[in-house]
N, C-alpha and C. Protein backbone atom coordinates (compact mmCIF):
# COMPACT_ATOMS: atom_id res chain seq x y z
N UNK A 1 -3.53 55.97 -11.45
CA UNK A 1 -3.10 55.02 -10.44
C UNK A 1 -4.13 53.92 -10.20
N UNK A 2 -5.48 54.38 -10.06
CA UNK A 2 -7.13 53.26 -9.95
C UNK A 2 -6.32 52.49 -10.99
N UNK A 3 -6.17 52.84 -12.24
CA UNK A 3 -6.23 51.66 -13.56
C UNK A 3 -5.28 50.88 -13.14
N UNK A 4 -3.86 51.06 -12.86
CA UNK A 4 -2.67 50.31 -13.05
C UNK A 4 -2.99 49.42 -11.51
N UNK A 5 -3.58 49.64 -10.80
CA UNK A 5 -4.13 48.74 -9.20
C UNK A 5 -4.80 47.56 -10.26
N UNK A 6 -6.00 48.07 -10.60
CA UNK A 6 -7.07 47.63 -11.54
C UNK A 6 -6.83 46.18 -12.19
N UNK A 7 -5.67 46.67 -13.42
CA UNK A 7 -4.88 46.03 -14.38
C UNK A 7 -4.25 44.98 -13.64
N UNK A 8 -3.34 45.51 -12.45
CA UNK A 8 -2.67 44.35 -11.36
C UNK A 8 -3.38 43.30 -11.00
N UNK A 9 -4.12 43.73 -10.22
CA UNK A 9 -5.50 43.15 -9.74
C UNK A 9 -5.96 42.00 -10.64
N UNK A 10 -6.20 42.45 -11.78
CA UNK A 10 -7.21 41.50 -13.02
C UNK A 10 -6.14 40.32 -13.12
N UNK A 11 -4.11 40.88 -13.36
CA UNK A 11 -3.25 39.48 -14.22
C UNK A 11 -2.79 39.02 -12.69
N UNK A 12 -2.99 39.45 -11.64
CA UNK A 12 -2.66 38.47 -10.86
C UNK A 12 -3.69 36.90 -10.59
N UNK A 13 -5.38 38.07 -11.08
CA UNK A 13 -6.35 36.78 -10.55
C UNK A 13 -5.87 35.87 -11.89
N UNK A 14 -5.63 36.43 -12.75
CA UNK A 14 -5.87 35.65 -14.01
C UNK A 14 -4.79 34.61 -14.02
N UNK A 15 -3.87 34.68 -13.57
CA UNK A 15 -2.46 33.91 -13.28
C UNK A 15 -2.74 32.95 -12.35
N UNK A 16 -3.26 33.50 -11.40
CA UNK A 16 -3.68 32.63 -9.77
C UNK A 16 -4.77 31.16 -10.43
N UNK A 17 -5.24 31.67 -11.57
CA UNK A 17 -6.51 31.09 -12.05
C UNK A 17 -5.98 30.15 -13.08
N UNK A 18 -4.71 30.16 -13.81
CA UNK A 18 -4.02 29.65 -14.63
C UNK A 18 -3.45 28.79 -14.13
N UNK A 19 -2.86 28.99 -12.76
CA UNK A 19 -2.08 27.97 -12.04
C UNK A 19 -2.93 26.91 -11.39
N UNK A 20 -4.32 27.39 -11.08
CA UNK A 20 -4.77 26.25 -9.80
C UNK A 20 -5.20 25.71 -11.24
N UNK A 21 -6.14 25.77 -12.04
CA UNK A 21 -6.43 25.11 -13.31
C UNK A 21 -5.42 24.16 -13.48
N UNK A 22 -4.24 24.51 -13.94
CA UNK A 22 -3.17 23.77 -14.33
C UNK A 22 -2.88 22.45 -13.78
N UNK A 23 -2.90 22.49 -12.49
CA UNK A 23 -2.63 21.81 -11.39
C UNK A 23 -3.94 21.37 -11.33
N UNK A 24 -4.79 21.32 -11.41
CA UNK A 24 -6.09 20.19 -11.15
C UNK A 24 -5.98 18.86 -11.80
N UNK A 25 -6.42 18.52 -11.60
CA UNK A 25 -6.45 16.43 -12.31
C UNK A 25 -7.26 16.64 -12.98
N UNK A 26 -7.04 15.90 -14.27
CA UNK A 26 -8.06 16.02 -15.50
C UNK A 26 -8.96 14.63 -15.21
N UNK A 27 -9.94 14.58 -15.88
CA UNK A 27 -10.34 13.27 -15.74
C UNK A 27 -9.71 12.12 -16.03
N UNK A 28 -8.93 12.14 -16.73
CA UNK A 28 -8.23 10.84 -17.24
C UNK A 28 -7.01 10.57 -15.77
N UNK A 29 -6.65 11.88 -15.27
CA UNK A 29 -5.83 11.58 -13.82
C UNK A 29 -6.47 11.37 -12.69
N UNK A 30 -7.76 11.41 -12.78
CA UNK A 30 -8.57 11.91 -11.61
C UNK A 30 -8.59 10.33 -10.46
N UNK A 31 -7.85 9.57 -10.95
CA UNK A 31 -7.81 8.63 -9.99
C UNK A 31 -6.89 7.63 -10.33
N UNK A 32 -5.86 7.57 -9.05
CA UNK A 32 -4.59 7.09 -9.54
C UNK A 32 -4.81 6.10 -8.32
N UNK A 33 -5.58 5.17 -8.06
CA UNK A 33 -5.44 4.52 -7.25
C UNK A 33 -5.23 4.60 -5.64
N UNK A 34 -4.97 5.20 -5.05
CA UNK A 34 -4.43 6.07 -3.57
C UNK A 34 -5.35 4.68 -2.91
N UNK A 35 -4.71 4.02 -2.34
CA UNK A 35 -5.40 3.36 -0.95
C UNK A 35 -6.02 2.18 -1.31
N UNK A 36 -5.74 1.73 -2.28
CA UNK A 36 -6.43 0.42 -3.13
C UNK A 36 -5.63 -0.71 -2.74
N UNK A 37 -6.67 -1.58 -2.54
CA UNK A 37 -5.70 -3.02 -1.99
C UNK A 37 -4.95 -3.81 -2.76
N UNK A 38 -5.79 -3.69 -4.20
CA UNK A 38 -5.41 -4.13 -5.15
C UNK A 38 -5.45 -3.78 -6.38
N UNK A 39 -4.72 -3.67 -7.64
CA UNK A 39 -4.81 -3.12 -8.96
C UNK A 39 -4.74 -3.84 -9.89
N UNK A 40 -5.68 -4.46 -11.22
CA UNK A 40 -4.99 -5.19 -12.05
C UNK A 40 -5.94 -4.98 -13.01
N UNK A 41 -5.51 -5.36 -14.51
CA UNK A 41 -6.27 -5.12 -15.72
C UNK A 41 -7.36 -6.55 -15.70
N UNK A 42 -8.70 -6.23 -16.66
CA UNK A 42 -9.17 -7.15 -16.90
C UNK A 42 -9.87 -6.74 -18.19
N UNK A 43 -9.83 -6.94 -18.93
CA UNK A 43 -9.82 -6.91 -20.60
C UNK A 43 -9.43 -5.49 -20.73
N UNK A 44 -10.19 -4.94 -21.46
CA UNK A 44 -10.00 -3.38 -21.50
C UNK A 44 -10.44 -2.32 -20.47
N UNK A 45 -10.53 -3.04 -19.23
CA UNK A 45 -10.88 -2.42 -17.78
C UNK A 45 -9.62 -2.36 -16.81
N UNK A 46 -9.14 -1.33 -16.19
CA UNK A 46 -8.40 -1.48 -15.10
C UNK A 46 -9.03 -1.54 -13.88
N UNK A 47 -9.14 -2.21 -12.93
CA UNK A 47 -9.92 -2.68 -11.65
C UNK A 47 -9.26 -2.33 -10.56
N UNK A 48 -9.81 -1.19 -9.28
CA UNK A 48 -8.96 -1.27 -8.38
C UNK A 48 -9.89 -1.65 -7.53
N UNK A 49 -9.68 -2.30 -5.86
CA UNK A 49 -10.37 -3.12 -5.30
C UNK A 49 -10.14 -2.23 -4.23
N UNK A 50 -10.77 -2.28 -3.08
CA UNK A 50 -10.68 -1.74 -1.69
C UNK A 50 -11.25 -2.20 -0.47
N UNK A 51 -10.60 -2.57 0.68
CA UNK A 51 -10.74 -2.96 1.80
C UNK A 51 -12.15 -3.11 2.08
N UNK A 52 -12.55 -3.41 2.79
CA UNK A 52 -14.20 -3.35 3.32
C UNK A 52 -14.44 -2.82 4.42
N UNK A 53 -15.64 -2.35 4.96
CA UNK A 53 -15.88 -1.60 5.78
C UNK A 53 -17.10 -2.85 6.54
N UNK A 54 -17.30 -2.76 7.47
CA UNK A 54 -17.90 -3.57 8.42
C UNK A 54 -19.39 -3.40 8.76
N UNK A 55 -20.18 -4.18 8.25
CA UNK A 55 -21.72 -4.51 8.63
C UNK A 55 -22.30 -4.88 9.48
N UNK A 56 -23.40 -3.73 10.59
CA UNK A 56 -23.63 -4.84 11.52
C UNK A 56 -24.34 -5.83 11.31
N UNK A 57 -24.71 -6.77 9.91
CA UNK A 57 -25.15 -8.04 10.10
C UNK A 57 -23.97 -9.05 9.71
N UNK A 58 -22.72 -8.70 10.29
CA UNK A 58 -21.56 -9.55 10.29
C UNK A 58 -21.42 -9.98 8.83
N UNK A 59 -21.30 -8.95 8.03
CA UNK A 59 -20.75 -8.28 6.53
C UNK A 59 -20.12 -7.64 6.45
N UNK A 60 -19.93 -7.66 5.23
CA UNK A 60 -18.42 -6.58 4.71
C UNK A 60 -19.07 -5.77 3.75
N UNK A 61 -18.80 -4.80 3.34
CA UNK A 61 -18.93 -4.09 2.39
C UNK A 61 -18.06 -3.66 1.77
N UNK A 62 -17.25 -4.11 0.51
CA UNK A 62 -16.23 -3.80 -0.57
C UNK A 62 -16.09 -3.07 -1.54
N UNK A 63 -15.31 -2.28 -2.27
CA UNK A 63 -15.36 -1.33 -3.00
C UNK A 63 -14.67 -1.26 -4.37
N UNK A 64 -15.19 -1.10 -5.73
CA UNK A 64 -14.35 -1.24 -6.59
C UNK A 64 -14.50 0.30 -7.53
N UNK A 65 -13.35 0.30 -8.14
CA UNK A 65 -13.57 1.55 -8.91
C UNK A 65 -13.43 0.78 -10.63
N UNK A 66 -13.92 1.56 -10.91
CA UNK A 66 -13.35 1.17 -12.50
C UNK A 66 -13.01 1.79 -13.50
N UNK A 67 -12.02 1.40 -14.35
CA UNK A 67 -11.45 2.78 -15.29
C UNK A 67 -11.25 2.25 -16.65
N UNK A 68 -12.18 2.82 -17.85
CA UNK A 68 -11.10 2.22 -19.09
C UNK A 68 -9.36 2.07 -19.34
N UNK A 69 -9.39 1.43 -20.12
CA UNK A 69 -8.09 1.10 -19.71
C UNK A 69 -6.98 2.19 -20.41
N UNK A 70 -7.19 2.27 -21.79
CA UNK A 70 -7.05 2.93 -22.43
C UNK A 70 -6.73 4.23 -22.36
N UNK A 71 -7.95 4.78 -21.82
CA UNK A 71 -8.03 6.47 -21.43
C UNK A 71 -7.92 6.89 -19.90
N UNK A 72 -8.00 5.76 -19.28
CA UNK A 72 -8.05 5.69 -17.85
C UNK A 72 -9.62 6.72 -17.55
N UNK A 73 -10.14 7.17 -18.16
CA UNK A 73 -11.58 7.77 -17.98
C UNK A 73 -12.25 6.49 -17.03
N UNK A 74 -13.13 7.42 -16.47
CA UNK A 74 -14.47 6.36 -15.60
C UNK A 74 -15.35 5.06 -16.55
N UNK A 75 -15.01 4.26 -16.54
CA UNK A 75 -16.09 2.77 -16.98
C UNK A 75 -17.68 2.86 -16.59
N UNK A 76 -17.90 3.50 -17.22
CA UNK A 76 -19.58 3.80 -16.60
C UNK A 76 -20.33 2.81 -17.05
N UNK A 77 -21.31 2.02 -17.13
CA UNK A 77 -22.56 1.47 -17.53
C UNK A 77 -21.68 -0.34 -17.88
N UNK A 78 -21.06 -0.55 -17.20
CA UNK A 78 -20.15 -1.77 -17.36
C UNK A 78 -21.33 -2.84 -16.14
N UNK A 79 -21.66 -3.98 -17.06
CA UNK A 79 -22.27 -5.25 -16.29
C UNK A 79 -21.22 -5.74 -15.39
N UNK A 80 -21.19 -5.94 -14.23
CA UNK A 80 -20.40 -6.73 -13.19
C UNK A 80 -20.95 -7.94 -12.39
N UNK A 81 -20.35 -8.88 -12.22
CA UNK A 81 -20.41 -9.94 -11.98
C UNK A 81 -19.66 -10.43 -10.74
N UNK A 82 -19.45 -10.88 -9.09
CA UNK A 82 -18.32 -10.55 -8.80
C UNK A 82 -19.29 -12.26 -8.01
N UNK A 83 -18.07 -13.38 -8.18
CA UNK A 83 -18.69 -14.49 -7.36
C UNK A 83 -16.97 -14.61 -6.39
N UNK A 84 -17.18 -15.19 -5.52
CA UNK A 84 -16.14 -15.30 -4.44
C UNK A 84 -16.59 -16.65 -3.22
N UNK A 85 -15.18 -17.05 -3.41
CA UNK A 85 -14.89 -18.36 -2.60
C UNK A 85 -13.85 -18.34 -1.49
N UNK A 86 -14.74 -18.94 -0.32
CA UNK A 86 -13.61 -18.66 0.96
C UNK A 86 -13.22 -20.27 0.88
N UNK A 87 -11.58 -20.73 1.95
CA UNK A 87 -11.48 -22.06 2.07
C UNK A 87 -12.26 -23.06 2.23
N UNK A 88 -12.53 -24.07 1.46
CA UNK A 88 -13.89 -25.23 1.90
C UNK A 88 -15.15 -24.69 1.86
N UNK A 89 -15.20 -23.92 0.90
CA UNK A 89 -16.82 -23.79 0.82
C UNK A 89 -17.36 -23.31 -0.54
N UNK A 90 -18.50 -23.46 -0.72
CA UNK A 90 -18.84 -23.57 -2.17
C UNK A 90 -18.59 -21.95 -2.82
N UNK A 91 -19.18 -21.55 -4.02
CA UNK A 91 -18.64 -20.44 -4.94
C UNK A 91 -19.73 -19.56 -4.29
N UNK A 92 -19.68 -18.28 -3.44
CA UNK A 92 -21.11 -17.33 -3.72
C UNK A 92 -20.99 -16.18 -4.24
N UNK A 93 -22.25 -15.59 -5.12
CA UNK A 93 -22.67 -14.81 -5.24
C UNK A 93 -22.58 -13.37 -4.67
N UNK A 94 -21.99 -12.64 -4.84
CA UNK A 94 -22.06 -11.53 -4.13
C UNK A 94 -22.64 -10.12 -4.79
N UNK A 95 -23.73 -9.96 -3.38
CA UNK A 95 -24.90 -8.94 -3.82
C UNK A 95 -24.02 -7.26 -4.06
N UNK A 96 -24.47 -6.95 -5.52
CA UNK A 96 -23.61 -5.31 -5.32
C UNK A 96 -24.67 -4.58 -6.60
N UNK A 97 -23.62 -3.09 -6.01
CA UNK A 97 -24.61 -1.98 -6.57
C UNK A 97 -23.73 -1.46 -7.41
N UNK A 98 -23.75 -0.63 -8.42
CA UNK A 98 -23.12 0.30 -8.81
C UNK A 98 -23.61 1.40 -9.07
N UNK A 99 -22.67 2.71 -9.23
CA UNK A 99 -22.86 3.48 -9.06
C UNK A 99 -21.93 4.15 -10.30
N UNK A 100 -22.04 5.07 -11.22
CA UNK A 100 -21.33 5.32 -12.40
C UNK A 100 -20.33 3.96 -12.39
N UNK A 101 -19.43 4.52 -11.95
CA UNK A 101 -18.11 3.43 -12.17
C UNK A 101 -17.22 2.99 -10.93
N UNK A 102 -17.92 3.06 -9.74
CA UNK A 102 -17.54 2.41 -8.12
C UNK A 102 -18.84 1.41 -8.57
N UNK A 103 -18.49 0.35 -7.45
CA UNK A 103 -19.13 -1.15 -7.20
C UNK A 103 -19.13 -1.18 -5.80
N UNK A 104 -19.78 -1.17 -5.73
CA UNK A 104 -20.19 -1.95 -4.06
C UNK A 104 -20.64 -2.94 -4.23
N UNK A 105 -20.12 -4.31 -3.07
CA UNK A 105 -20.56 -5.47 -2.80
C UNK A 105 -20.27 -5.87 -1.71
N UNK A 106 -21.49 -6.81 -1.05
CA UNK A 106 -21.47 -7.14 -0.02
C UNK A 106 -20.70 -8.72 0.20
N UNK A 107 -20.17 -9.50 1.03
CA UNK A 107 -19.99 -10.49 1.24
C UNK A 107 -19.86 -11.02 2.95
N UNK A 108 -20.18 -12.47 3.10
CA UNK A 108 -20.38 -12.39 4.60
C UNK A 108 -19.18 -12.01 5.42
N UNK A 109 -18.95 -11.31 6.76
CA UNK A 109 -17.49 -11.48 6.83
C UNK A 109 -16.31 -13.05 7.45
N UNK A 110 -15.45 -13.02 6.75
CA UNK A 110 -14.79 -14.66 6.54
C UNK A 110 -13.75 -14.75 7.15
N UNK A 111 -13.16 -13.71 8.68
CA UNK A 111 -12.12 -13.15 9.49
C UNK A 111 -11.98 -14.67 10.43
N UNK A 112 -11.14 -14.53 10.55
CA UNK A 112 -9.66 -14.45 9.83
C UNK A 112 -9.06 -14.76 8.48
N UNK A 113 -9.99 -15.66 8.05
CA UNK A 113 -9.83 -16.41 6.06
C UNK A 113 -9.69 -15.02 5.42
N UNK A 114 -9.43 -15.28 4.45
CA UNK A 114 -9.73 -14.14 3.23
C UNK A 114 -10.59 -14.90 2.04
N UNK A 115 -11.79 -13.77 1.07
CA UNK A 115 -12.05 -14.45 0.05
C UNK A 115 -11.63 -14.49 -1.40
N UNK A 116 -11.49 -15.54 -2.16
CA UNK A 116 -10.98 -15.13 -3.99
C UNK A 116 -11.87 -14.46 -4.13
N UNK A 117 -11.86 -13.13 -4.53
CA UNK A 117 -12.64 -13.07 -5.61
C UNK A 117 -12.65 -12.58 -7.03
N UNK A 118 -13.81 -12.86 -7.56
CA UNK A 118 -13.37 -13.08 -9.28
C UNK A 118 -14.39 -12.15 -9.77
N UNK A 119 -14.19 -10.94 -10.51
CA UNK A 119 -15.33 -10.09 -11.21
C UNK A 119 -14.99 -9.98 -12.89
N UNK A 120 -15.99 -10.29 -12.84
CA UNK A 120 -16.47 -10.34 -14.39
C UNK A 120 -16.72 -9.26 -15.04
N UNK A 121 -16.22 -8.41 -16.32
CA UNK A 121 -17.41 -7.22 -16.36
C UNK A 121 -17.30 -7.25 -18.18
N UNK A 122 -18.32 -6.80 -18.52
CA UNK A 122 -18.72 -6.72 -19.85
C UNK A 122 -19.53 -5.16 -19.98
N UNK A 123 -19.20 -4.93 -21.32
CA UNK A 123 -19.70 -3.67 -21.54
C UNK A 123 -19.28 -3.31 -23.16
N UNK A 124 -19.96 -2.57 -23.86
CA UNK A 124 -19.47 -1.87 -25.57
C UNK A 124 -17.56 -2.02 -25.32
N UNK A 125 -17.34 -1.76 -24.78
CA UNK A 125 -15.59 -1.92 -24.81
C UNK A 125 -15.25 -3.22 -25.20
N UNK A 126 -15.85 -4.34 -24.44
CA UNK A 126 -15.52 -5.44 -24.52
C UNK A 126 -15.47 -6.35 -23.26
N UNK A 127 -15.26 -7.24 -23.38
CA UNK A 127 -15.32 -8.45 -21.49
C UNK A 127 -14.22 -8.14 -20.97
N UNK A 128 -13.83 -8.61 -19.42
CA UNK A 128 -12.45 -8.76 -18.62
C UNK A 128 -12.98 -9.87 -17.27
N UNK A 129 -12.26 -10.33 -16.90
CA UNK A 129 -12.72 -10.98 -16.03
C UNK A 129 -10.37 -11.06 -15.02
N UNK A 130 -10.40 -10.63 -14.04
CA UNK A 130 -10.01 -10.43 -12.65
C UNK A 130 -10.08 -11.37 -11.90
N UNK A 131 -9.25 -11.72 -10.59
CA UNK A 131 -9.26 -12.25 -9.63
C UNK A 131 -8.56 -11.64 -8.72
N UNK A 132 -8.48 -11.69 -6.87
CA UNK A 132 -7.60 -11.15 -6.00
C UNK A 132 -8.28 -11.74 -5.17
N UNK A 133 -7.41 -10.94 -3.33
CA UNK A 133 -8.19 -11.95 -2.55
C UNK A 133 -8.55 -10.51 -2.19
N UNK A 134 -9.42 -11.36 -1.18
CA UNK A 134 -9.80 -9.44 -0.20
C UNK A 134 -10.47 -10.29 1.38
N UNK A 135 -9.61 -9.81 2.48
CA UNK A 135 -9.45 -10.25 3.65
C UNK A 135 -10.64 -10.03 4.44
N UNK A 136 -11.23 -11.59 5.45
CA UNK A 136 -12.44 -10.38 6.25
C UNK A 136 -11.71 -9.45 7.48
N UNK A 137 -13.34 -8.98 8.49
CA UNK A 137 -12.57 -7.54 8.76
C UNK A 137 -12.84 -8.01 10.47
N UNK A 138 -11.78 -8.32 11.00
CA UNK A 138 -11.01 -8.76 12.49
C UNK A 138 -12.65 -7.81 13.32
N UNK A 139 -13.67 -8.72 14.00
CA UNK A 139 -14.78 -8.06 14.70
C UNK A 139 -14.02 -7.14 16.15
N UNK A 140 -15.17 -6.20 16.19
CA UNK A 140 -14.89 -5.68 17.59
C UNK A 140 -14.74 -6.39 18.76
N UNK A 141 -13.67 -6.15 19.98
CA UNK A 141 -13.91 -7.24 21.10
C UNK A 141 -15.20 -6.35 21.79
N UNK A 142 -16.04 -7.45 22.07
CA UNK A 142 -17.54 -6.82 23.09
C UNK A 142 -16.93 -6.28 24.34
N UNK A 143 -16.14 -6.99 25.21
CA UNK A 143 -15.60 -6.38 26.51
C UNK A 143 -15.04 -5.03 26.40
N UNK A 144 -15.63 -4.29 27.49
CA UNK A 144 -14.88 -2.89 27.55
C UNK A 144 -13.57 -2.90 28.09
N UNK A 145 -12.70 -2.02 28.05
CA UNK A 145 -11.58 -1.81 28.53
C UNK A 145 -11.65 -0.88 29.66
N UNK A 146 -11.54 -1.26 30.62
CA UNK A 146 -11.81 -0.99 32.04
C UNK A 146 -10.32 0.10 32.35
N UNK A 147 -10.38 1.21 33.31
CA UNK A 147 -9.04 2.36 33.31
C UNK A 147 -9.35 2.51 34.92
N UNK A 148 -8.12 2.66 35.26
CA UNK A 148 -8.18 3.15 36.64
C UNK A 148 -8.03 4.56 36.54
N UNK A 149 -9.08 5.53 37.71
CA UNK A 149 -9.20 6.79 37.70
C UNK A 149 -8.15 7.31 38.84
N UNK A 150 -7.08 8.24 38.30
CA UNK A 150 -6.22 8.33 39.33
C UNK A 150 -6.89 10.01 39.75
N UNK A 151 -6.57 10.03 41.12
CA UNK A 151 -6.77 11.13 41.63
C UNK A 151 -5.51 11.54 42.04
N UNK A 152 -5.23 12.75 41.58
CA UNK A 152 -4.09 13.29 42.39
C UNK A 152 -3.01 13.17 41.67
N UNK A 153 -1.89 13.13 42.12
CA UNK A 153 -0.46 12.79 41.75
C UNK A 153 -0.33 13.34 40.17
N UNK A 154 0.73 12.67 40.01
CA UNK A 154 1.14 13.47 38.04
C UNK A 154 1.31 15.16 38.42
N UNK A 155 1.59 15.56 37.66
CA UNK A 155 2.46 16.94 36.85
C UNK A 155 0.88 17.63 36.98
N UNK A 156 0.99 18.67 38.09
CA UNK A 156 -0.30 19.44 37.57
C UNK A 156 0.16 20.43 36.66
N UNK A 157 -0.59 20.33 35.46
CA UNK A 157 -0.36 21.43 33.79
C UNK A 157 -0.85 22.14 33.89
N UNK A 158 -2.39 22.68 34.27
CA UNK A 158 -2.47 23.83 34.24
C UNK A 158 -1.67 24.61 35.31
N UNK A 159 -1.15 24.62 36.57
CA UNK A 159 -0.45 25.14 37.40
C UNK A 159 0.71 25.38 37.15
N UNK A 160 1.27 24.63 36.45
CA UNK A 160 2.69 24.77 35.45
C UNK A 160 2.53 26.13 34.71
N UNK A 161 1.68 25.55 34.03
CA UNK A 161 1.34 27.13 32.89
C UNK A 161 0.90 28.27 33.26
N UNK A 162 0.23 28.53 34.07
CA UNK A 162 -0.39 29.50 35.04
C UNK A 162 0.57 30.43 35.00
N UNK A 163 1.70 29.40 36.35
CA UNK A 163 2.97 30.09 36.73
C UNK A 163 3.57 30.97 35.74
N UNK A 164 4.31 29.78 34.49
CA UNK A 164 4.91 30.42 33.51
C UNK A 164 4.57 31.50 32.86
N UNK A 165 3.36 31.65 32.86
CA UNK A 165 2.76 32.66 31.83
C UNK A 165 2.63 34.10 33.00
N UNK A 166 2.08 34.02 34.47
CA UNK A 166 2.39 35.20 34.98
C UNK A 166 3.79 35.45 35.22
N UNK A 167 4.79 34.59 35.21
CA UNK A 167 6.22 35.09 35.12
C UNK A 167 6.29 35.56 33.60
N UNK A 168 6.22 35.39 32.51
CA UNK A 168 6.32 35.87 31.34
C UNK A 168 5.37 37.29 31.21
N UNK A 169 4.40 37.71 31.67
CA UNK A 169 3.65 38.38 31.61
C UNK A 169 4.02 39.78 32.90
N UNK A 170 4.97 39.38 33.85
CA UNK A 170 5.59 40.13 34.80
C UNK A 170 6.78 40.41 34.67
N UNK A 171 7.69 39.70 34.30
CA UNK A 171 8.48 40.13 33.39
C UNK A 171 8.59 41.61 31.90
N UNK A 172 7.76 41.20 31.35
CA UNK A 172 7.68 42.18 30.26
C UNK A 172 6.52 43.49 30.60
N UNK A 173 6.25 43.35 31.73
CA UNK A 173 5.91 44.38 32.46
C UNK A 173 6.67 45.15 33.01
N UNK A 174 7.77 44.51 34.06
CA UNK A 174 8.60 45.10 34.65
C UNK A 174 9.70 46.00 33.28
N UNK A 175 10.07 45.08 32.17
CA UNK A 175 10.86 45.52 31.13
C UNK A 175 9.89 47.32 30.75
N UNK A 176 8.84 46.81 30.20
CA UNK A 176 8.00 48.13 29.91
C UNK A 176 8.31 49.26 31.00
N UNK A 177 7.98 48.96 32.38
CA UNK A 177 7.87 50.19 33.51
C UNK A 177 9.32 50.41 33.54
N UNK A 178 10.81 50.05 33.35
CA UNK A 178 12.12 50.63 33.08
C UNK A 178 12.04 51.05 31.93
N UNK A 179 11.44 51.11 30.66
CA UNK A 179 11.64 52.09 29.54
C UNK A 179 11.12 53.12 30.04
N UNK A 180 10.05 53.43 30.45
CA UNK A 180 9.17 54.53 30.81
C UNK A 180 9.91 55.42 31.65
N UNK A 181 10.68 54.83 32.47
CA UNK A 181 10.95 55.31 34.00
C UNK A 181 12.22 56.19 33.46
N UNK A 182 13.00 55.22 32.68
CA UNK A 182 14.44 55.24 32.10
C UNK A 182 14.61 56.52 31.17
């Protein structure tokens, strides 16, 4: 009986282990875009772009992923280039990092405008060069939002529940002491 538990035991993990495997994302799936502002090819690179996150020196910080195109695998060791132009004003430079195959770059934030921007990338695959816009990011209002503190009045909840629960709880008491009695 130990063995045949045993035996169970071993093809269930081994099954359990077959299935989550199965179901994992391979690298070539491992990123399908989810939440990207924008998607588009640029030579043998697919480029996805992402919103920015907010600097307190009234910057943005932007996000790119990158994928061969081909295999959809990670673009690792790819030169990037990313210059960007808001309305009426000249072409800049924008400072970024990479990291395997995400890009970070900074740009000033340009809210309410949005900026073009244009990334370049070269690498053994070959060049691509992209464009999109990518919006700045609406600042915090400084003023607090002021609440009036009410005292009193409204639905008291815990007293609600209180109640209910020693009626539910006296109830199935009383039910119990008639089986007993009964």
């Amino acid at each position: 009986m130990p063995g045949r538990i045993s035996r169970a035991l071993l093809l269930a993990t081994l099954l359990f282990e077959a299935v989550f495997v199965a179901l994992l994302p391979t690298a070539a799936k491992a990123h399908n875009g989810v939440g990207a502002a924008f998607k588009g090819r640029a030579g043998p690179y697919t480029v996805y772009a992402y919103d920015g996150y907010a600097l307190p020196s009234n910057a943005v910080e932007y996000r790119l992923v990158l994928l061969d195109a081909a295999s959809s695998e990670p673009a690792n060791d790819v030169t990037v280039s990313i210059m960007a132009t808001k309305p009426g004003k000249p072409e800049t430079t924008a400072e970024s990092h990479a990291y395997a195959n995400v890009v970070y770059y900074t740009l000033p934030n340009v809210y309410p405008h949005a900026w073009r921007v244009e990334v370049s990338l070269h690498c053994r695959a070959g060049r691509g060069k992209v464009h999109f816009r990518m919006h700045g990011i609406q600042p915090l209002d400084p003023t607090p939002v002021e609440t009036a503190l009410t005292v009193g009045g409204g639905t008291p909840t815990a007293l609600v529940v209180g109640i209910s629960a020693g009626v539910v709880l006296a109830a199935g008491l009383a039910v119990m002491w008639r089986r007993r009695r009964g």
